[in-house]
C-alpha atoms as a PDB file:
ATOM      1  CA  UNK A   1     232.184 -74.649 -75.817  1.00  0.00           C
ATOM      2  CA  UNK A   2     229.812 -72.851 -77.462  1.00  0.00           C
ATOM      3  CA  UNK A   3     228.501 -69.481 -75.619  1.00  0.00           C
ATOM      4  CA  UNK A   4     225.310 -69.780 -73.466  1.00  0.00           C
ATOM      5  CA  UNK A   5     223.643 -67.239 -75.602  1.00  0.00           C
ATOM      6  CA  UNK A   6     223.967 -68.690 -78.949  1.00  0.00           C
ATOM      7  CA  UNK A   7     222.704 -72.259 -77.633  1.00  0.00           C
ATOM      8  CA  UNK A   8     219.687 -71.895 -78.149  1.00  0.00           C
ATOM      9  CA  UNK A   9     217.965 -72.053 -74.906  1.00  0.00           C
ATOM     10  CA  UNK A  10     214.531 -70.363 -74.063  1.00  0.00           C
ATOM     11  CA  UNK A  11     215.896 -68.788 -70.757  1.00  0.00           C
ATOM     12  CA  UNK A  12     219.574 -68.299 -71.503  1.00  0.00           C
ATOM     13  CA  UNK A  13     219.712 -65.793 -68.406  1.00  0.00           C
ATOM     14  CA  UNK A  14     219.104 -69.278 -66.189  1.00  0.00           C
ATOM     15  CA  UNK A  15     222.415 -70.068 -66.818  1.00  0.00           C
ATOM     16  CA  UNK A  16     226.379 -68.621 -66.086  1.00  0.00           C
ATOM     17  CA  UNK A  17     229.536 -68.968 -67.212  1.00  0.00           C
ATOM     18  CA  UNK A  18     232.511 -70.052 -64.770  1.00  0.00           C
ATOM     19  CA  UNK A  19     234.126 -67.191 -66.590  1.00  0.00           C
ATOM     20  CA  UNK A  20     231.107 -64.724 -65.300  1.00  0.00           C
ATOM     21  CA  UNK A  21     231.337 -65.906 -61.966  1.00  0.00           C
ATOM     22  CA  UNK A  22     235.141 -65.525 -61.597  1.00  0.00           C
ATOM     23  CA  UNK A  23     234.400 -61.641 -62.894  1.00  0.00           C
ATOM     24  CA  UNK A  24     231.360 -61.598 -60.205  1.00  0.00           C
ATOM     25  CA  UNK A  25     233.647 -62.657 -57.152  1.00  0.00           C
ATOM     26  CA  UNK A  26     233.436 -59.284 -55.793  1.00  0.00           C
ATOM     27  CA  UNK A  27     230.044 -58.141 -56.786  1.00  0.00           C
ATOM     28  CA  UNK A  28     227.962 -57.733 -53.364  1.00  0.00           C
ATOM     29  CA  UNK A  29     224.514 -57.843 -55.317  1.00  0.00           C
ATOM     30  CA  UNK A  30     225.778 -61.571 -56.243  1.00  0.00           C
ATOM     31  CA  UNK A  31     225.884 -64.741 -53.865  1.00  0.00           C
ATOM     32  CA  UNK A  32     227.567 -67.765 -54.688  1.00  0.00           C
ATOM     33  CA  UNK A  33     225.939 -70.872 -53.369  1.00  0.00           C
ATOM     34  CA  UNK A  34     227.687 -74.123 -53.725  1.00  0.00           C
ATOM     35  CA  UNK A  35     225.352 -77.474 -52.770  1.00  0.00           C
ATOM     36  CA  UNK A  36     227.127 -81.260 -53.234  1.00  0.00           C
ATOM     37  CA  UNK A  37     225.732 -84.559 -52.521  1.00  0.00           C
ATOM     38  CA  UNK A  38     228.774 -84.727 -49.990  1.00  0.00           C
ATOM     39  CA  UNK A  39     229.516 -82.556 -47.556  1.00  0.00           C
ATOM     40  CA  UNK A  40     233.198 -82.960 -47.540  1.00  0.00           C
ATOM     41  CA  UNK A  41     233.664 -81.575 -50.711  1.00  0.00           C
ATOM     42  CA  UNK A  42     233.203 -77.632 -49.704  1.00  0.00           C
ATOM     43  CA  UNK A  43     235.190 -77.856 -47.199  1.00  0.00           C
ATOM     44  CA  UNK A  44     238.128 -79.501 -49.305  1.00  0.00           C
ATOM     45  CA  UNK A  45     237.833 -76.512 -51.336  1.00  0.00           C
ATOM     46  CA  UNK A  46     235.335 -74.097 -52.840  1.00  0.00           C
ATOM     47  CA  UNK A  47     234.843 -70.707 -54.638  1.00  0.00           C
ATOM     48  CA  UNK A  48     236.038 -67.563 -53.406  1.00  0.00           C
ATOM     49  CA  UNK A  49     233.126 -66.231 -51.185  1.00  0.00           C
ATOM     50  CA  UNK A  50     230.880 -69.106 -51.876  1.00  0.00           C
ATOM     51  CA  UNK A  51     228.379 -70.066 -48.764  1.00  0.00           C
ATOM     52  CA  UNK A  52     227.244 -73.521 -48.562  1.00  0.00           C
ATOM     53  CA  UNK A  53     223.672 -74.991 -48.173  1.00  0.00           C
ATOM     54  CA  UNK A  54     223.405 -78.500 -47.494  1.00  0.00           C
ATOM     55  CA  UNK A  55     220.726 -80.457 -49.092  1.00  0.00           C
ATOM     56  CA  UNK A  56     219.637 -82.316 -46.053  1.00  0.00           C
ATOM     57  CA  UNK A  57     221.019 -79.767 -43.311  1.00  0.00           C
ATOM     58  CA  UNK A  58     219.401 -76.583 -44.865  1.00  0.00           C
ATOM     59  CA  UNK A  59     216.188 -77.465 -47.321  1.00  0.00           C
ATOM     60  CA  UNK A  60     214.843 -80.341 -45.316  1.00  0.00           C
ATOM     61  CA  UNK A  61     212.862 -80.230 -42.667  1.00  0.00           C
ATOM     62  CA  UNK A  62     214.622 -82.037 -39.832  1.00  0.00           C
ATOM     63  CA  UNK A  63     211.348 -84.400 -38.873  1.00  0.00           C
ATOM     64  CA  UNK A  64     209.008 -84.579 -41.709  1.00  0.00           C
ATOM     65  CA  UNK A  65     209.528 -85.728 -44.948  1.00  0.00           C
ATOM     66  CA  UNK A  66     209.385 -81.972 -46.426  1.00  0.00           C
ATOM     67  CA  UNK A  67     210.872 -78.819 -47.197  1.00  0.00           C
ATOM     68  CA  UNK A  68     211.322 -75.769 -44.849  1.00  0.00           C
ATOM     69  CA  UNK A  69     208.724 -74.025 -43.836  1.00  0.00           C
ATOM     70  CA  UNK A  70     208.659 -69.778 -44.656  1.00  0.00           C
ATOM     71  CA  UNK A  71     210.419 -68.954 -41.040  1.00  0.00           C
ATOM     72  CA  UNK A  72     213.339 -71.700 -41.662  1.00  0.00           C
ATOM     73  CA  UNK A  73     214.072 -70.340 -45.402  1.00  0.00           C
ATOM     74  CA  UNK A  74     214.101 -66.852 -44.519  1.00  0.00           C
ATOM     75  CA  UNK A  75     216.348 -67.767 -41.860  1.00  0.00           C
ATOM     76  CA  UNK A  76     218.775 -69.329 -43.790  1.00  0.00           C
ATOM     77  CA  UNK A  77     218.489 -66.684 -46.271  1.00  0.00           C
ATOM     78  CA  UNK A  78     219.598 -64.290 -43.425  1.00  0.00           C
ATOM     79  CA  UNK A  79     221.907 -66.110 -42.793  1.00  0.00           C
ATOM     80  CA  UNK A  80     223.734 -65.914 -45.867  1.00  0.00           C
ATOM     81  CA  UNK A  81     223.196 -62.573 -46.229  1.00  0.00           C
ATOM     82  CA  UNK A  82     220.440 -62.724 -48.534  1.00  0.00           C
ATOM     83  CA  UNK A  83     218.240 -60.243 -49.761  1.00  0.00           C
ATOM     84  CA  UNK A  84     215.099 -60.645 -52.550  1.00  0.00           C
ATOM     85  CA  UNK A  85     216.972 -58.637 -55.171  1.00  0.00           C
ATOM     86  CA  UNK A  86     219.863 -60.975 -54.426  1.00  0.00           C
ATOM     87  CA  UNK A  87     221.125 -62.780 -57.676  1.00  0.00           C
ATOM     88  CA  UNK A  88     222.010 -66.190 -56.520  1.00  0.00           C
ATOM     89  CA  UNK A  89     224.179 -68.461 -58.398  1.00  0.00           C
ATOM     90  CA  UNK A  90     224.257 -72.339 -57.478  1.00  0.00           C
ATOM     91  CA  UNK A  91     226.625 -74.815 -58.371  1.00  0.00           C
ATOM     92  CA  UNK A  92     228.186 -78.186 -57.277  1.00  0.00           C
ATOM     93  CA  UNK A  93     229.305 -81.298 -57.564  1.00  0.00           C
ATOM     94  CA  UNK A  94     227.343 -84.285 -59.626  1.00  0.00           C
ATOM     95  CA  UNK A  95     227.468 -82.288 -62.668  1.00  0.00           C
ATOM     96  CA  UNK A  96     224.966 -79.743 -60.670  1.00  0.00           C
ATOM     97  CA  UNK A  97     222.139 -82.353 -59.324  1.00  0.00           C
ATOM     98  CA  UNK A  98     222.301 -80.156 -56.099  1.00  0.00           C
ATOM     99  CA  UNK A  99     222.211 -77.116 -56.987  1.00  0.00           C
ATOM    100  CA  UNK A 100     219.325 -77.618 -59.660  1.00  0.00           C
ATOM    101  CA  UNK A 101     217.629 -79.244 -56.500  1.00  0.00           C
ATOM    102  CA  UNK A 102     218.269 -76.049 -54.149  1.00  0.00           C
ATOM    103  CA  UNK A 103     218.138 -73.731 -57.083  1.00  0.00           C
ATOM    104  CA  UNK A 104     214.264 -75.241 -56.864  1.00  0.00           C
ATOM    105  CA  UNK A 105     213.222 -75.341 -53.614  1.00  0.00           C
ATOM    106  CA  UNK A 106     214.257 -71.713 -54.001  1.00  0.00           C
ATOM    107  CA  UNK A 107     211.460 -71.125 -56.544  1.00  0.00           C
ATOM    108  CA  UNK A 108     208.849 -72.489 -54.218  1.00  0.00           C
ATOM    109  CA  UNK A 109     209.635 -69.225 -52.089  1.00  0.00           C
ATOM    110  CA  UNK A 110     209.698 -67.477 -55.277  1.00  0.00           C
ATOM    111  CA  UNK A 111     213.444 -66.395 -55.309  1.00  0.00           C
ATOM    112  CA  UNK A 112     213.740 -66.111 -59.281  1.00  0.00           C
ATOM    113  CA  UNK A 113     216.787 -64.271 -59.120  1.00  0.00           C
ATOM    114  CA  UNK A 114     218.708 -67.388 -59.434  1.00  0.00           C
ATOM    115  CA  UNK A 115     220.832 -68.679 -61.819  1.00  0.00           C
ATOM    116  CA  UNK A 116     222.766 -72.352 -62.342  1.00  0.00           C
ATOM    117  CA  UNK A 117     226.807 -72.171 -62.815  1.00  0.00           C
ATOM    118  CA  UNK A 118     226.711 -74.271 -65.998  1.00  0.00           C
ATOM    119  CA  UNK A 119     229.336 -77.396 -65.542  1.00  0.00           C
ATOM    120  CA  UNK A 120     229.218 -76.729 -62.180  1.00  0.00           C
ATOM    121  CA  UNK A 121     232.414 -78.138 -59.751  1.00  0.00           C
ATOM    122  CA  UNK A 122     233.612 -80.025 -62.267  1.00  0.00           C
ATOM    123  CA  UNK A 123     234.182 -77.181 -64.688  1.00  0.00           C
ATOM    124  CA  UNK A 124     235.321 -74.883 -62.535  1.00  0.00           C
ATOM    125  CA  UNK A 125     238.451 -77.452 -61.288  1.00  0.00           C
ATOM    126  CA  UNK A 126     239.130 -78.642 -64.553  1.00  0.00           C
ATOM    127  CA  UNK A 127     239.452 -75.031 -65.905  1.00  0.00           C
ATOM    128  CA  UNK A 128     242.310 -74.715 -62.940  1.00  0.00           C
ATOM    129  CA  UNK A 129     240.326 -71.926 -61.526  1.00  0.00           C
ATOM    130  CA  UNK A 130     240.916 -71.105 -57.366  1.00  0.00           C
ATOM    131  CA  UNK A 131     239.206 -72.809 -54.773  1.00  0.00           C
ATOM    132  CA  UNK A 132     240.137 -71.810 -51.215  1.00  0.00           C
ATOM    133  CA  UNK A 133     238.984 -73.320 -47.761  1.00  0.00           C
ATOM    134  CA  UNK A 134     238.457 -70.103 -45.997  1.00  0.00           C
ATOM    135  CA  UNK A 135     234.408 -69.845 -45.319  1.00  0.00           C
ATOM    136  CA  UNK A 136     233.072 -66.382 -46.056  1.00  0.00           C
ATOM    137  CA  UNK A 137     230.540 -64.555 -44.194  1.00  0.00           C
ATOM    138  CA  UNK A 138     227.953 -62.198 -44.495  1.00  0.00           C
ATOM    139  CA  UNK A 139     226.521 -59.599 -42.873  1.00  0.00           C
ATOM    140  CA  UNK A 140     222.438 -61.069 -41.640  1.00  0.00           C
ATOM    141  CA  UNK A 141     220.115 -60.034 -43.764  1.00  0.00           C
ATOM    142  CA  UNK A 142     216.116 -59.123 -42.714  1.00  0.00           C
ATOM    143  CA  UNK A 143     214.866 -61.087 -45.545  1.00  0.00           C
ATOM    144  CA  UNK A 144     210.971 -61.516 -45.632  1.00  0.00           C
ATOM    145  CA  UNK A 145     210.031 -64.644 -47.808  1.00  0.00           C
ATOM    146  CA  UNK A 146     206.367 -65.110 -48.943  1.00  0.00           C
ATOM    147  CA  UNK A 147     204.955 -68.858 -48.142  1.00  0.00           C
ATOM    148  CA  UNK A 148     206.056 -71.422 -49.495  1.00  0.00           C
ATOM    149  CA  UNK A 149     204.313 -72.353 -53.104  1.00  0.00           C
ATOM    150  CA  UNK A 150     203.989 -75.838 -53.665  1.00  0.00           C
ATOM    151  CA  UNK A 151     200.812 -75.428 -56.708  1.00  0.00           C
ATOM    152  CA  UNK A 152     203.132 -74.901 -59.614  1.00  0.00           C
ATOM    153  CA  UNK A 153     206.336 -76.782 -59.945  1.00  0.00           C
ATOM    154  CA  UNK A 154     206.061 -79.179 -57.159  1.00  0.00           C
ATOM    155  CA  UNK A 155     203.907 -82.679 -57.746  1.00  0.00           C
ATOM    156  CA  UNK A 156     202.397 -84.941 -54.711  1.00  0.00           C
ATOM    157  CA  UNK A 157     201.570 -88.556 -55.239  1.00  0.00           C
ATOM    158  CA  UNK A 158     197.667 -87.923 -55.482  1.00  0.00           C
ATOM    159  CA  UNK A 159     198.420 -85.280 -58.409  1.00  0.00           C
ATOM    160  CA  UNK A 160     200.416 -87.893 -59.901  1.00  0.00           C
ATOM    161  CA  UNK A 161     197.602 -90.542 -59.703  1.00  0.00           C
ATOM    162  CA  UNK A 162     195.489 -88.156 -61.628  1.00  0.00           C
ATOM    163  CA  UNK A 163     197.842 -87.247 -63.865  1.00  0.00           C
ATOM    164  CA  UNK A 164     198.085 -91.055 -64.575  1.00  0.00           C
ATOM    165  CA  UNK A 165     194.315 -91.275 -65.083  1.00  0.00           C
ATOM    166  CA  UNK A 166     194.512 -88.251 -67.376  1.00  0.00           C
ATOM    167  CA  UNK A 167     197.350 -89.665 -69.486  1.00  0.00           C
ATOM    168  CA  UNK A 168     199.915 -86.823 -68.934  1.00  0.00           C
ATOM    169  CA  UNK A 169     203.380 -87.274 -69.498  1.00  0.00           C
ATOM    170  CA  UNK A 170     205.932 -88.487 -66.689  1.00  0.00           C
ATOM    171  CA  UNK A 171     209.851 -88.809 -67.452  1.00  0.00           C
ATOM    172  CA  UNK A 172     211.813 -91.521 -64.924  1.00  0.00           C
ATOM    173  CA  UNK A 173     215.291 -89.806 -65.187  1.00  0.00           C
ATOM    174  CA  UNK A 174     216.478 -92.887 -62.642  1.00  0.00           C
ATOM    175  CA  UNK A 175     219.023 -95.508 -64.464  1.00  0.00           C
ATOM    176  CA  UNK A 176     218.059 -97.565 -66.971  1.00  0.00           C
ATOM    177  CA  UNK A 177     218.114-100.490 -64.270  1.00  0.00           C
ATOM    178  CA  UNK A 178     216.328 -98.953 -61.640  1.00  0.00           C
ATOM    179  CA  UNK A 179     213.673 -97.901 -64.538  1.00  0.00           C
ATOM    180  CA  UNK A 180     213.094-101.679 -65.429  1.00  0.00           C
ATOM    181  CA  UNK A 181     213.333-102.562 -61.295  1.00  0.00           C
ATOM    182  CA  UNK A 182     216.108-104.708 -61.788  1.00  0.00           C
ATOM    183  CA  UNK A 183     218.131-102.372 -58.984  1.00  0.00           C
ATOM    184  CA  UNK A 184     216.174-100.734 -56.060  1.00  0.00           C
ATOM    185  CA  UNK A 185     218.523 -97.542 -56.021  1.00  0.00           C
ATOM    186  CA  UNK A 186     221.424 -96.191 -57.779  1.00  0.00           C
ATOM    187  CA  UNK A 187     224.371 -98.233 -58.851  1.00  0.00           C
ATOM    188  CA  UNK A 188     227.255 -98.465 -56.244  1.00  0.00           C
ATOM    189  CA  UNK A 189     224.281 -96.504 -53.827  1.00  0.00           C
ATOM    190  CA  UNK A 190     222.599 -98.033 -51.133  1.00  0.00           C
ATOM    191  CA  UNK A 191     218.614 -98.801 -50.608  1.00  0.00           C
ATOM    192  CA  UNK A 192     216.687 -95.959 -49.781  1.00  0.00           C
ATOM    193  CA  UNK A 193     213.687 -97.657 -48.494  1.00  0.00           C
ATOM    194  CA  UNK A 194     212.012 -98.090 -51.493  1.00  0.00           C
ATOM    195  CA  UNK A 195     210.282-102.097 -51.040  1.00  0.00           C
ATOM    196  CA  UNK A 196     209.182-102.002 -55.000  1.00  0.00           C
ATOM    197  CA  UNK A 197     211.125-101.742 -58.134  1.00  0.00           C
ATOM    198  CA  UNK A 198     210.170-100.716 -61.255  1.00  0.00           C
ATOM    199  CA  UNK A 199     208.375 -97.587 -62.662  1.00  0.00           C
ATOM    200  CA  UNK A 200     205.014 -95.666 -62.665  1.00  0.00           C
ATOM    201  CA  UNK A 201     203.417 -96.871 -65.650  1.00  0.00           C
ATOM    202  CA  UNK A 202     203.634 -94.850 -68.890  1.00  0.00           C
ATOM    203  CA  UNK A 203     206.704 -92.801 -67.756  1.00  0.00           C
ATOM    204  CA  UNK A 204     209.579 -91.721 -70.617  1.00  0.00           C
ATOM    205  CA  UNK A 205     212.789 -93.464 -69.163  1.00  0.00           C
ATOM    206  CA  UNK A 206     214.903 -90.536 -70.230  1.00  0.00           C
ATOM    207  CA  UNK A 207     217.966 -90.665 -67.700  1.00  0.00           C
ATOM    208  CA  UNK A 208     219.099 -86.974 -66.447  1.00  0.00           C
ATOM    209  CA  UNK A 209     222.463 -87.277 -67.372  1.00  0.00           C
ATOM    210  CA  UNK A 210     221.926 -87.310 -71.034  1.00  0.00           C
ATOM    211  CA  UNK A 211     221.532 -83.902 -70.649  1.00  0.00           C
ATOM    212  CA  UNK A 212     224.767 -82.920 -69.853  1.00  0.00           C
ATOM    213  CA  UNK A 213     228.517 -83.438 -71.169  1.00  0.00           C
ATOM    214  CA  UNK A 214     231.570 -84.355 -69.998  1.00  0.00           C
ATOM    215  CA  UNK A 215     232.457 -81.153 -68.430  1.00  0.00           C
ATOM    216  CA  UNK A 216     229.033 -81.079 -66.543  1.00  0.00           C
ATOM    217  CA  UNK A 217     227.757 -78.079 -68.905  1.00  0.00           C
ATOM    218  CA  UNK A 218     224.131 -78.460 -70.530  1.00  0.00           C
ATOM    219  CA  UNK A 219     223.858 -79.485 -74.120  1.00  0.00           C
ATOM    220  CA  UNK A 220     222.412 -77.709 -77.166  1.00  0.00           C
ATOM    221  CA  UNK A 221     218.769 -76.663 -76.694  1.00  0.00           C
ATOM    222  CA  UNK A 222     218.807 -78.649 -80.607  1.00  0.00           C
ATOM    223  CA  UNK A 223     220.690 -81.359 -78.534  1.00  0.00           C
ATOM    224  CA  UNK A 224     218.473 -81.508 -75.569  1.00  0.00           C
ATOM    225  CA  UNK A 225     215.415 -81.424 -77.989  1.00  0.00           C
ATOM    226  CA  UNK A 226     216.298 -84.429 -80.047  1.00  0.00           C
ATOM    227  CA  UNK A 227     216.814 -86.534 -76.611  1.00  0.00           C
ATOM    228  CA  UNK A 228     213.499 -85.366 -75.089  1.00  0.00           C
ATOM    229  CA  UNK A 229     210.902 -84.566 -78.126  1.00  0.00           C
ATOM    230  CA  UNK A 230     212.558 -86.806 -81.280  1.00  0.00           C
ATOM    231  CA  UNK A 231     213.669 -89.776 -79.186  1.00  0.00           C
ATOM    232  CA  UNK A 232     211.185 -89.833 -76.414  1.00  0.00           C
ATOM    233  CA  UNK A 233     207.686 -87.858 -78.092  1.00  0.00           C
ATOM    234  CA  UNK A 234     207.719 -85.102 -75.437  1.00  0.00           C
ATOM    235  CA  UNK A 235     205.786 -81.853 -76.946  1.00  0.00           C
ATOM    236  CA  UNK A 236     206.834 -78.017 -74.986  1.00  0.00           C
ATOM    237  CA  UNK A 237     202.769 -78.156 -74.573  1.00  0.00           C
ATOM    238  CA  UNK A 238     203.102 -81.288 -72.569  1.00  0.00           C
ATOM    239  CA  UNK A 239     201.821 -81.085 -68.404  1.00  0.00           C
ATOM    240  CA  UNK A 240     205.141 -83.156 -67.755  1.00  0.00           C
ATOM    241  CA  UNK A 241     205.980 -84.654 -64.256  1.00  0.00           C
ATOM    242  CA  UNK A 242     209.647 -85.852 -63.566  1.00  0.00           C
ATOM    243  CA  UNK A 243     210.744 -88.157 -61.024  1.00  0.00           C
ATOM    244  CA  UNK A 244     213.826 -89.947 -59.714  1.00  0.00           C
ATOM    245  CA  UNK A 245     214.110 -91.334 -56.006  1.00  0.00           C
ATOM    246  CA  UNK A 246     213.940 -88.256 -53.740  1.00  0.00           C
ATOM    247  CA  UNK A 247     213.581 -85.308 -56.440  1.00  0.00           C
ATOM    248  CA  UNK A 248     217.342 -84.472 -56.623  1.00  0.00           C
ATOM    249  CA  UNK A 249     218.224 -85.748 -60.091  1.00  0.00           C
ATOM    250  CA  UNK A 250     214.593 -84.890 -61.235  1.00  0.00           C
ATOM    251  CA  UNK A 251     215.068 -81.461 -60.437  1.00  0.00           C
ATOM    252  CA  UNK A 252     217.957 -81.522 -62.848  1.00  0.00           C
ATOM    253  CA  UNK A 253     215.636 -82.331 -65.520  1.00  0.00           C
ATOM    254  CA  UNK A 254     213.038 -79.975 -64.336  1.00  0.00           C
ATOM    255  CA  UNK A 255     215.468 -77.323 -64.839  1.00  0.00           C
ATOM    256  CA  UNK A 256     216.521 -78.255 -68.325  1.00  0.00           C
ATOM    257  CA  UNK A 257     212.846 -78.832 -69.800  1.00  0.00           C
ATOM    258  CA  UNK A 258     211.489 -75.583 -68.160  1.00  0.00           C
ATOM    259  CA  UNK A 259     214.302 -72.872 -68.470  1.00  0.00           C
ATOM    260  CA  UNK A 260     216.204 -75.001 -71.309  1.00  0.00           C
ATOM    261  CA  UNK A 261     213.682 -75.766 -73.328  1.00  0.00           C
ATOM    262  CA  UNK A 262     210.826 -73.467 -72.311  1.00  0.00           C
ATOM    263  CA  UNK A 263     208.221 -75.989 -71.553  1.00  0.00           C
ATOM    264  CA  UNK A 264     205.410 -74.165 -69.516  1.00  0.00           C
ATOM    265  CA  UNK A 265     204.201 -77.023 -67.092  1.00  0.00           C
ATOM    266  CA  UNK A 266     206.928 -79.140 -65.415  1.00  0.00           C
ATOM    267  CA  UNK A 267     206.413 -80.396 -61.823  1.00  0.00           C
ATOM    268  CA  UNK A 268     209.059 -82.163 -60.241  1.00  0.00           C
ATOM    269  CA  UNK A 269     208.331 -84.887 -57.961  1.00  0.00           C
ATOM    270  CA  UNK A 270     209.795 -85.155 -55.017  1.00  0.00           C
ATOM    271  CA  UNK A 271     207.990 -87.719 -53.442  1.00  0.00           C
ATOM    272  CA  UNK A 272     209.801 -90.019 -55.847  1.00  0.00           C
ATOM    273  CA  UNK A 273     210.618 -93.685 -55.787  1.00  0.00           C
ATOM    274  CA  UNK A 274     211.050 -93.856 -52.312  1.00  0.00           C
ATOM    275  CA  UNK A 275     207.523 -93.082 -52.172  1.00  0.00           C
ATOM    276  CA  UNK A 276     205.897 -94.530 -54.924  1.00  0.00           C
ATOM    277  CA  UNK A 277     207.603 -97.537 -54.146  1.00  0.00           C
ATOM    278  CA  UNK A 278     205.967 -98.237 -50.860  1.00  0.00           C
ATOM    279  CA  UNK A 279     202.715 -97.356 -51.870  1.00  0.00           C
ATOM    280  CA  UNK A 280     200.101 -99.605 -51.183  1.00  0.00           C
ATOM    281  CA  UNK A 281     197.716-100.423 -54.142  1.00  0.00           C
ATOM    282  CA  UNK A 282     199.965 -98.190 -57.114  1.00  0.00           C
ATOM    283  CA  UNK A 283     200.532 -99.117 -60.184  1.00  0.00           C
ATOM    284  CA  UNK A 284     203.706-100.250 -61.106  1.00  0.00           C
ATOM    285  CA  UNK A 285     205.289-101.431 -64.797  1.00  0.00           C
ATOM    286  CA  UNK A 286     208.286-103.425 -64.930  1.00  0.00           C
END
């Protein structure tokens, strides 16, 4: 595989080897953050001196259909051992879905000293590389986190609505057959609530796995451009808004178009199909 620095990307620091983080297992200005889809899977086996944060568990607020607040991220960043000069280096299964979705909701508390583990799990395994079952810990940290930012990278369904009336761009990185509304969720996945199928009208369906390979790493930044700008008319000037269901797999995409590609003004929402598709009075395009 070619090396991340002659691929072309805008932001080539966004991204890590498995190699650099196996030479980085002992660095203590380093923390290793692994995030899966299922739970089960750190504790089957996991980096040397990785922490976990769970998706739902840790980023979610346990009530409300949001993020945590300031006082619940700085405490898990505490408790990890966190501090703001911290680099932090994500990775996980589902060819890195997760951790491109906590490696975001750690920019909305402005933590850019965060990187992705390019081919994530999957790499790492393949490549025969250790995983042990022992869970490290850290000294607590006194980390102060500003407030949470939701202006810049984040989208809500009235910003969407007016980026529909001002013709912006949207990209549905969903399957092809939840895109036409033939399914209501992800193949072999159950219903997530969403009562509508289909797609908010105009959107790019440009599925978020095209972007990787096989091995989970990222493609070319030539590669990546031919999918999104010659295939699918997307321009780096573009005010783009992604979407999937819940903002996981979008947030995959948002990572790729801004850091990959260097587009200025990508907002990921999270809001989603299970949102959009309840909405009473939306458009929708089948």
């Amino acid at each position: 595989m070619t090396a991340i620095a002659e691929r072309g990307y805008h932001d080539p620091d966004a991204l890590v080897t498995t190699d650099w983080v196996a030479e980085h297992l002992d660095d203590s200005s380093v923390r290793i953050i692994e995030s899966n889809e299922d739970p089960l899977v750190f504790r089957a086996g996991h980096i040397p001196g990785a922490v976990e944060v769970d998706w739902a568990r840790d980023l979610n607020d346990p009530l409300r259909r949001d993020y945590l607040d300031r006082e619940g991220f700085e405490k898990l960043a505490r408790r990890v051992g966190l501090t703001p000069d911290t680099t932090v280096v994500f990775y996980g299964d589902k060819n890195n879905w997760w951790a491109c979705y906590a490696f975001w909701v750690f920019q909305l508390f402005g933590h850019t000293n965060a990187k992705v583990m390019d081919g994530g799990r999957l790499k790492w395994e393949q490549e025969g590389k250790t995983l042990v079952r022992d869970e490290a810990s850290y000294p607590a940290s006194d980390y102060d986190a500003p407030a949470r930012d939701d202006s810049v990278i984040r989208a809500f369904r009235d910003e969407v609505l007016a980026h529909l009336d001002a013709k912006g761009s949207l990209v549905d990185v969903r399957s092809p057959d939840e895109y036409s509304g033939r399914l209501l969720h992800m193949p072999e996945y159950p219903n997530e609530g969403a009562l509508r199928g289909g797609h908010i009208p105009g959107a790019r369906s440009i599925p978020w796995a095209r972007a990787a390979n096989s091995d989970g790493t990222f493609k070319t930044a030539e590669e990546l451009r031919a999918i999104y700008e010659g295939e699918h008319g997307l321009s780096k000037g573009d005010d783009v808004i992604a979407y999937c269901r819940i903002g996981e797999r979008s947030s995959h995409t948002w990572f790729v178009l801004h850091y990959l590609l260097g587009y200025p003004n990508v907002r990921n929402y999270d809001g989603s199909w299970t949102e959009w598709g309840n909405l009473v009075g939306v458009p929708v395009e089948r």
